[in-house]
N, C-alpha and C. Protein backbone atom coordinates (compact mmCIF):
# COMPACT_ATOMS: atom_id res chain seq x y z
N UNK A 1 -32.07 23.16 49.54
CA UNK A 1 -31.34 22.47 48.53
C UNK A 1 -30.22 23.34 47.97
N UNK A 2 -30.61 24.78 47.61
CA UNK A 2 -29.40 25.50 47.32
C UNK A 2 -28.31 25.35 48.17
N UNK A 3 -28.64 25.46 50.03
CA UNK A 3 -27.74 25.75 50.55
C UNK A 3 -27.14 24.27 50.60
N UNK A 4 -27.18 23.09 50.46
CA UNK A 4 -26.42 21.78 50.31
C UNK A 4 -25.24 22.38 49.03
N UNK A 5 -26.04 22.60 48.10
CA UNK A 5 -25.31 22.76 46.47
C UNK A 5 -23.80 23.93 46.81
N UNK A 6 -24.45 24.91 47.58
CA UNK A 6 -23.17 25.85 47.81
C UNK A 6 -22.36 25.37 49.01
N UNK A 7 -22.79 24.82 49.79
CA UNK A 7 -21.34 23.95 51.01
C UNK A 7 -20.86 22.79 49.92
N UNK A 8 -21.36 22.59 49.12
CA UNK A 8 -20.34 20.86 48.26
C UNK A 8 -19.69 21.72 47.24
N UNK A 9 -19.98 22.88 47.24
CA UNK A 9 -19.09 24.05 46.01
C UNK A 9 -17.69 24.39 46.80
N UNK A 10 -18.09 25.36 48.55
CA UNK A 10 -16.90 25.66 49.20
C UNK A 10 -16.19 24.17 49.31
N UNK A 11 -16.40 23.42 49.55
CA UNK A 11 -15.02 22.26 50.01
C UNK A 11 -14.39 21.74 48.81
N UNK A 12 -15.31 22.22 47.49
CA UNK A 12 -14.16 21.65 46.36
C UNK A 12 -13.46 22.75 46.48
N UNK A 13 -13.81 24.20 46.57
CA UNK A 13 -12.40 25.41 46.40
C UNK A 13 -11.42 24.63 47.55
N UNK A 14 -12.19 24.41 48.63
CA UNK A 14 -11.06 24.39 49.55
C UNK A 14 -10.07 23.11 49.31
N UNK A 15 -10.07 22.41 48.62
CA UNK A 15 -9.72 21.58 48.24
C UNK A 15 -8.75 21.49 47.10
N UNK A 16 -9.38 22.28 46.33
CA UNK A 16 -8.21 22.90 45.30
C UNK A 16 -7.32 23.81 45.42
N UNK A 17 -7.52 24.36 46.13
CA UNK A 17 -7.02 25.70 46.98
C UNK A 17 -5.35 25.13 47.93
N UNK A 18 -5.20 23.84 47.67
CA UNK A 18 -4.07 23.05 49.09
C UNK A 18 -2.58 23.54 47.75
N UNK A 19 -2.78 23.56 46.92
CA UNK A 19 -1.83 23.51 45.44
C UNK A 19 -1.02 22.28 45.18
N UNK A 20 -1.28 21.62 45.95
CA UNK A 20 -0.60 20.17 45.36
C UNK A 20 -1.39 18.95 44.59
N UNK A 21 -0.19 18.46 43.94
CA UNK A 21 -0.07 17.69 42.38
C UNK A 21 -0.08 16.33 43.17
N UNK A 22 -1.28 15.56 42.88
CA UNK A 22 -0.88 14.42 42.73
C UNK A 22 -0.01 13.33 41.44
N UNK A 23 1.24 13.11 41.62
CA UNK A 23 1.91 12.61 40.77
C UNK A 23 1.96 10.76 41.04
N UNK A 24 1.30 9.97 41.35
CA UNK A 24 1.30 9.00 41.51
C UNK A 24 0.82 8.49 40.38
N UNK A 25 -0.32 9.40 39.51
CA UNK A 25 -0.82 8.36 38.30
C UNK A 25 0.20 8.60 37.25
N UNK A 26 0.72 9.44 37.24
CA UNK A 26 1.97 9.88 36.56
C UNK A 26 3.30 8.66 36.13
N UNK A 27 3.70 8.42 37.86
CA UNK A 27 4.89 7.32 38.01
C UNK A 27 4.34 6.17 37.56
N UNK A 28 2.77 5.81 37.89
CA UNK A 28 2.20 4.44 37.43
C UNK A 28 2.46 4.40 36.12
N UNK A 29 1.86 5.36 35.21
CA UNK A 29 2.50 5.02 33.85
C UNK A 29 3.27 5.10 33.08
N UNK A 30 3.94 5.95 33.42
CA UNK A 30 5.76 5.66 33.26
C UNK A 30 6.59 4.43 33.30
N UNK A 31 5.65 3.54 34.54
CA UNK A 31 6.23 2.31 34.53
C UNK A 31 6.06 1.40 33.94
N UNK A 32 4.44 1.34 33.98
CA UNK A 32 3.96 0.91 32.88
C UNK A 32 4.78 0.61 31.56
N UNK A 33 5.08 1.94 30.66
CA UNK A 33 5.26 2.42 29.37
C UNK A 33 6.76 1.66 29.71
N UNK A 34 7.68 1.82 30.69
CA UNK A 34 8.75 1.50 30.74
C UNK A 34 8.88 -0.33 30.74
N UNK A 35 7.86 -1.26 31.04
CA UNK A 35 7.67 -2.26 31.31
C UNK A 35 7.80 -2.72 29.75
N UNK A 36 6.25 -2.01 29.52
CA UNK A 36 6.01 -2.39 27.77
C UNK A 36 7.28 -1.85 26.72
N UNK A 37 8.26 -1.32 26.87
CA UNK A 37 9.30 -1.21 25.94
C UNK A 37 10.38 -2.15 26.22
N UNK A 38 10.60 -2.80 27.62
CA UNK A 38 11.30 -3.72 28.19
C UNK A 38 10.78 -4.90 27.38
N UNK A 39 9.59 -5.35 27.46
CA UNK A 39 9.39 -6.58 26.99
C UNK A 39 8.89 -6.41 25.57
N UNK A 40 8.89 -5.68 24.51
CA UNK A 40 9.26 -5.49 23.35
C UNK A 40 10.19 -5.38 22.77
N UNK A 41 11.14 -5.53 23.60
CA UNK A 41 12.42 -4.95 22.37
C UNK A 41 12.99 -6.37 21.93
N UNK A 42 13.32 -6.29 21.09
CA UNK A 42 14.22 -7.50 20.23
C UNK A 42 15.42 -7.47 20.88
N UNK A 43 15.71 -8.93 21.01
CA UNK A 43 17.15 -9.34 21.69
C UNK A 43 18.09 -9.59 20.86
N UNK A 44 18.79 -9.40 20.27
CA UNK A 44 20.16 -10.11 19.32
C UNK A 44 20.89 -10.62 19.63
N UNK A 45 20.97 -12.48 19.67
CA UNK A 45 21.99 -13.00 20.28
C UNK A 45 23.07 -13.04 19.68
N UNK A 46 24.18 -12.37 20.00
CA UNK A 46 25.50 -12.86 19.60
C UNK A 46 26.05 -13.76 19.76
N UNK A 47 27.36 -14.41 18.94
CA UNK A 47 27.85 -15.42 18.96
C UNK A 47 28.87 -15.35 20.23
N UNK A 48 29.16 -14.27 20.90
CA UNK A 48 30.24 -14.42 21.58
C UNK A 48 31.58 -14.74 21.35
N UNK A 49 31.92 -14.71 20.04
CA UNK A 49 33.27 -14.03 19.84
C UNK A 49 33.72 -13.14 18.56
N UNK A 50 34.76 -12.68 18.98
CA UNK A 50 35.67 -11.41 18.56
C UNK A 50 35.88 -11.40 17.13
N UNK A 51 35.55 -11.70 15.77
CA UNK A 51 35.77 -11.91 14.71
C UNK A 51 36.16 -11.02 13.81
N UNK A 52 37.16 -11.00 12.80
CA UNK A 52 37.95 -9.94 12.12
C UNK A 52 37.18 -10.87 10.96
N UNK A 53 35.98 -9.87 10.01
CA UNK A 53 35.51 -10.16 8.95
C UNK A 53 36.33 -9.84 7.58
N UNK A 54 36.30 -10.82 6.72
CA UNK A 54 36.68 -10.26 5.75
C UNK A 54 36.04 -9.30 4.68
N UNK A 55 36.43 -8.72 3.69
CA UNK A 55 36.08 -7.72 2.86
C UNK A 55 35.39 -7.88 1.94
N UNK A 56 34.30 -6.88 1.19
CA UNK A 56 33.43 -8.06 0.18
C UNK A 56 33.00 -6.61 -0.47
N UNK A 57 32.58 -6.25 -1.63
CA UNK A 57 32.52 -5.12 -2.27
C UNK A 57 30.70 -4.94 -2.22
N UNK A 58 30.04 -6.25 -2.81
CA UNK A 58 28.80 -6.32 -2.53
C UNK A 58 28.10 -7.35 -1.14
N UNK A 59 27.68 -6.10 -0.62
CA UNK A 59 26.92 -6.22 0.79
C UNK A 59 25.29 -6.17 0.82
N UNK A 60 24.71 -6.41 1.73
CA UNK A 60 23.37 -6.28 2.45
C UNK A 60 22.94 -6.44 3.27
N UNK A 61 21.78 -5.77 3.87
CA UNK A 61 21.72 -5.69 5.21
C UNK A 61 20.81 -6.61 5.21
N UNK A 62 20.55 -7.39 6.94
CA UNK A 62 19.48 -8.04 7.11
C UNK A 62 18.91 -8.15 8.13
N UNK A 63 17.63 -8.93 7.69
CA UNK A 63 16.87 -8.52 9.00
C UNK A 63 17.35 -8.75 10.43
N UNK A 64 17.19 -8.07 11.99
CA UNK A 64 17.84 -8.49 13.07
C UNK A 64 17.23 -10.24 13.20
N UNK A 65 16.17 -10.21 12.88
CA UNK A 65 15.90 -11.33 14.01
C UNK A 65 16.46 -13.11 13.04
N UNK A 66 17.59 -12.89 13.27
CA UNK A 66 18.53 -13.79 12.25
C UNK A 66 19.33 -15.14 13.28
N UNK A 67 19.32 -16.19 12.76
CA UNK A 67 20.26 -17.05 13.55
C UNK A 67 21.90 -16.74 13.32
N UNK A 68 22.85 -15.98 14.24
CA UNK A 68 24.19 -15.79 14.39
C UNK A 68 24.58 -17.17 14.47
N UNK A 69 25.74 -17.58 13.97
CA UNK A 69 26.73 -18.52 14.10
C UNK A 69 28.33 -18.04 14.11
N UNK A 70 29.04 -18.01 14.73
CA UNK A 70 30.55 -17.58 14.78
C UNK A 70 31.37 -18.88 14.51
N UNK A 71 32.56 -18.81 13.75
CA UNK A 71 33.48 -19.51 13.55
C UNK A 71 35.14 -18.99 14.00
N UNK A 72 35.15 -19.19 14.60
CA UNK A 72 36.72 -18.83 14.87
C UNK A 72 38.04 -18.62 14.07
N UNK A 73 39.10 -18.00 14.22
CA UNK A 73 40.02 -18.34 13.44
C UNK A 73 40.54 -19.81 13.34
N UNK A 74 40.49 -20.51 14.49
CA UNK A 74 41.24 -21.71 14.68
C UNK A 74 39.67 -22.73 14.19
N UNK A 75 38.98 -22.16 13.81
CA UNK A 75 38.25 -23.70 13.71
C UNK A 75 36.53 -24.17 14.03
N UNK A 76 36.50 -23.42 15.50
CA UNK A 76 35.60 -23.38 16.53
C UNK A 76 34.66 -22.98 15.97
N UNK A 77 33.62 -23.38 16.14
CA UNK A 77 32.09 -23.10 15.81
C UNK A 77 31.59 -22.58 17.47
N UNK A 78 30.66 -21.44 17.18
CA UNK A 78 30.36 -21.15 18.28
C UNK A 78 28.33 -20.27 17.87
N UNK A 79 27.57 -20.67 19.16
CA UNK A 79 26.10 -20.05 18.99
C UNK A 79 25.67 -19.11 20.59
N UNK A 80 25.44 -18.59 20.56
CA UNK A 80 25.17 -18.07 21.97
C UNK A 80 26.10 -18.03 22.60
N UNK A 81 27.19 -17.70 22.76
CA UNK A 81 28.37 -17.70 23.67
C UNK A 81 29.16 -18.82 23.84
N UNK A 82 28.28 -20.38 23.38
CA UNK A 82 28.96 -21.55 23.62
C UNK A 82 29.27 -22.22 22.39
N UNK A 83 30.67 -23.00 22.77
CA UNK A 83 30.88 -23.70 21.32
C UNK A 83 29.94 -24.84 21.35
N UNK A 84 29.78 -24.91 19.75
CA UNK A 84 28.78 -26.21 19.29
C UNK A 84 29.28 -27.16 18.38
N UNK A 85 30.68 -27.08 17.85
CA UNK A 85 30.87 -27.67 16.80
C UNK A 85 30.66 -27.77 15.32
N UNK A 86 31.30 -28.04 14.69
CA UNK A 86 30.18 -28.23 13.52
C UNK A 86 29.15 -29.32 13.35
N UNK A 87 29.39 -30.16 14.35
CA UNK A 87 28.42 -31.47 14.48
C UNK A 87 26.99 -30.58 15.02
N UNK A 88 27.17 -29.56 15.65
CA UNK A 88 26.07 -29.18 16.48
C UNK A 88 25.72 -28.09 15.87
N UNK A 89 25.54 -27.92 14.69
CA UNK A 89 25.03 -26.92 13.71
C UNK A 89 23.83 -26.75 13.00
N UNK A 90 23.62 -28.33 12.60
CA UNK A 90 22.21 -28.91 12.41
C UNK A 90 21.27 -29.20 13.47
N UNK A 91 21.77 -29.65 14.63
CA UNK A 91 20.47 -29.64 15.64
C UNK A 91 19.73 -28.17 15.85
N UNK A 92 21.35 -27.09 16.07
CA UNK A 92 20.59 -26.04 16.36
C UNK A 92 19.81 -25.21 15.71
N UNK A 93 20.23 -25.61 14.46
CA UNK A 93 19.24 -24.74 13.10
C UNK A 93 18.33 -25.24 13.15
N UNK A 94 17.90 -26.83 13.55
CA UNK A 94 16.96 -27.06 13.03
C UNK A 94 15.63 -26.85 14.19
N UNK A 95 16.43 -26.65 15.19
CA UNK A 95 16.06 -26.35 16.62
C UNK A 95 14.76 -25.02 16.34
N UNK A 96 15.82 -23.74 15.97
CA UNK A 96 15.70 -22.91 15.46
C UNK A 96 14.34 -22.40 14.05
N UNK A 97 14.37 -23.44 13.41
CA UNK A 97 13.88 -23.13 12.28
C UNK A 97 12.28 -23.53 12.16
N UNK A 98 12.40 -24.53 13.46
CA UNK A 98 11.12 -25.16 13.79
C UNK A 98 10.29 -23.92 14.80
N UNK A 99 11.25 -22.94 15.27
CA UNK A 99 10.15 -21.53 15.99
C UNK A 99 9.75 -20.89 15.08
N UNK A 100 10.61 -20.12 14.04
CA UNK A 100 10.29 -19.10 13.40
C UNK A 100 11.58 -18.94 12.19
N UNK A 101 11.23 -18.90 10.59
CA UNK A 101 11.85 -19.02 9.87
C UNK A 101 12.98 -18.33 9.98
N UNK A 102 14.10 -18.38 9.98
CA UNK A 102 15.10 -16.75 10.06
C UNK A 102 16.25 -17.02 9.66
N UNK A 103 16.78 -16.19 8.25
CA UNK A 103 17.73 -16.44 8.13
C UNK A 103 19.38 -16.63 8.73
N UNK A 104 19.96 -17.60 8.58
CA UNK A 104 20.82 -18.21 9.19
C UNK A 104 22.70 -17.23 8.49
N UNK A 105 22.81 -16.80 9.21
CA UNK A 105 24.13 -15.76 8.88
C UNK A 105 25.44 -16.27 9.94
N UNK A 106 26.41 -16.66 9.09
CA UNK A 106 28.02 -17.24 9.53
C UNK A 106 29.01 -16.20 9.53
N UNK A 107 29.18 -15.51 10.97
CA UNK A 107 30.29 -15.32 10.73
C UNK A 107 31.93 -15.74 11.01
N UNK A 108 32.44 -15.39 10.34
CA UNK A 108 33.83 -16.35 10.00
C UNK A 108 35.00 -14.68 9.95
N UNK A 109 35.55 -15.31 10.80
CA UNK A 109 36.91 -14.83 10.65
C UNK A 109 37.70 -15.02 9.53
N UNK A 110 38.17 -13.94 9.05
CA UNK A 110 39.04 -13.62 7.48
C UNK A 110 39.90 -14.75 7.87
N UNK A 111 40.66 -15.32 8.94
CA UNK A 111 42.18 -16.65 8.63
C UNK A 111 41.31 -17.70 9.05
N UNK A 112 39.82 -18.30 9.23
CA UNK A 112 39.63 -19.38 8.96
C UNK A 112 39.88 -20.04 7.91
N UNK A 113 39.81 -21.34 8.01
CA UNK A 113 39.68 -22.18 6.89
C UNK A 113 38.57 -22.59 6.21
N UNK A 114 38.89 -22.37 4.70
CA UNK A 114 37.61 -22.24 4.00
C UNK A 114 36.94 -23.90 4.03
N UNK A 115 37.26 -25.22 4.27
CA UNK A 115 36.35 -26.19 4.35
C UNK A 115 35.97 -25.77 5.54
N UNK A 116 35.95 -25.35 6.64
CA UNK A 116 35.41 -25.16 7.75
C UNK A 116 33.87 -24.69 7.68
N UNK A 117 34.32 -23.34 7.10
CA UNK A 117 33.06 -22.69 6.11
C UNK A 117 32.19 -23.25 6.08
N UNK A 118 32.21 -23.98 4.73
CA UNK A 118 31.60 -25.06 3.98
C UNK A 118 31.30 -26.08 4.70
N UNK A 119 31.33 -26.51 5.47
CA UNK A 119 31.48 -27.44 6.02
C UNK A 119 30.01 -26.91 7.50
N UNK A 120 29.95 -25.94 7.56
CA UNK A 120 29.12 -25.22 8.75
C UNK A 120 28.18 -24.76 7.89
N UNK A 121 27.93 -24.11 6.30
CA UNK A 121 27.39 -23.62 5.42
C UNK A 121 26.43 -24.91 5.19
N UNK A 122 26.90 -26.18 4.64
CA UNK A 122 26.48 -27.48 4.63
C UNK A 122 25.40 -27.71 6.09
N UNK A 123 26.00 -27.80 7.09
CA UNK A 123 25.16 -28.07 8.14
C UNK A 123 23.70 -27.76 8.45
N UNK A 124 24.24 -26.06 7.96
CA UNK A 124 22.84 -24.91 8.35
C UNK A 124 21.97 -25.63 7.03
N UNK A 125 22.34 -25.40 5.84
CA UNK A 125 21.14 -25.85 5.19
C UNK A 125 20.83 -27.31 5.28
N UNK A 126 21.17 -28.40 5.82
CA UNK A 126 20.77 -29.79 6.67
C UNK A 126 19.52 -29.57 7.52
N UNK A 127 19.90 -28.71 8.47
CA UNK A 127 19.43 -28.03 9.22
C UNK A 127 18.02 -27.53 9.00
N UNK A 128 17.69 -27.17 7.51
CA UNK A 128 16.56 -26.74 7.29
C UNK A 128 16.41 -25.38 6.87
N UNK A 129 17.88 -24.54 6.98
CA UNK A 129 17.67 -23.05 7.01
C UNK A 129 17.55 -22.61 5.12
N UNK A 130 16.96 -21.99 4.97
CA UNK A 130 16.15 -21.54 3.74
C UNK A 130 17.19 -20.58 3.05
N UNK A 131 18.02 -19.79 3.78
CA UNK A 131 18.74 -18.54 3.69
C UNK A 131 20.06 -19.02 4.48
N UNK A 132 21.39 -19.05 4.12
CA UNK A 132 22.54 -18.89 4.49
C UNK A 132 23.39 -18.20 4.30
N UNK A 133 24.11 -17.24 4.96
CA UNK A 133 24.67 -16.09 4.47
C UNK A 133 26.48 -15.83 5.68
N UNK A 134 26.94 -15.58 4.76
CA UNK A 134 28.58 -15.15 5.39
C UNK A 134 28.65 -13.91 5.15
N UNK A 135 28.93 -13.29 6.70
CA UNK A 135 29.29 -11.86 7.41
C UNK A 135 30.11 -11.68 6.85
N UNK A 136 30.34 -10.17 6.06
CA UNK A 136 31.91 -9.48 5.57
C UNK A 136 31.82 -8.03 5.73
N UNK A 137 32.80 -7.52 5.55
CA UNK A 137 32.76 -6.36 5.82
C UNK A 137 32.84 -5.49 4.89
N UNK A 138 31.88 -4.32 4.35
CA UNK A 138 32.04 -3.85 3.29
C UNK A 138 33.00 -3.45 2.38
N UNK A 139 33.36 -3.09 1.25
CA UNK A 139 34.27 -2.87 0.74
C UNK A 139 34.94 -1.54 1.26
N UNK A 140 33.88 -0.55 1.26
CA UNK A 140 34.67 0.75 1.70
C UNK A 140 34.75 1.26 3.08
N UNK A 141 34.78 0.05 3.61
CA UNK A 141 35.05 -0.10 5.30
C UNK A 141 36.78 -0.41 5.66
């Protein structure tokens, strides 16, 4: 019985003895870890366009996971990259509001027109949104 115990002793030296690393459980969870930060991270949809905010002395920040709305200089209402109108302001809020509460934030280009605004401000709370808020840019910006 000893001599079984000391031959299953030599083939682990010899075995350890080769000096190589298995790194395979290594890459597995790397990928892993890389998977699980992929499908955690918060997405922020932008409105998809270019907007020159206007100036506002009192600001605040808010939370990311917010409904974006863009308004154009000329007019255009826009959500996800596509225009919606202002007719299509209330479906999508309300679209929206029926997943998960989140405040609803407009931004508007400084040479829109202010019924436009109002007029998209009106919608969102139709819409159902609890919180409506217009993007500006701080004062000492």
């Amino acid at each position: 019985m000893a001599r079984r115990f000391s031959r299953f002793s030599d083939e682990a030296a010899d075995s350890d003895s080769s000096g190589e690393i298995n790194i395979s459980p290594l890459i597995d969870i790397v990928f892993i870890l890389l998977i699980f930060f992929i499908v955690t991270t918060v997405f922020v949809e932008e409105t998809g366009l270019k907007i020159e905010k206007p100036r506002a002395v009192a600001q605040q920040d808010l939370e990311k996971n917010s409904v974006l709305i863009g308004i154009s200089p000329e007019g255009a209402v826009y959500f996800g990259g596509r225009e919606i109108g202002v007719n299509g302001v209330r479906s999508v809020v309300s679209r929206l509001m029926k997943q998960e509460e989140s405040p609803v934030i407009i931004q508007v280009d400084r040479r829109t027109a202010t019924e436009v605004t109002v007029e998209v401000l009106d919608e969102a709370k139709l819409g159902g949104a609890m919180q409506v808020f217009v993007s500006t840019v701080g004062g000492d910006q």
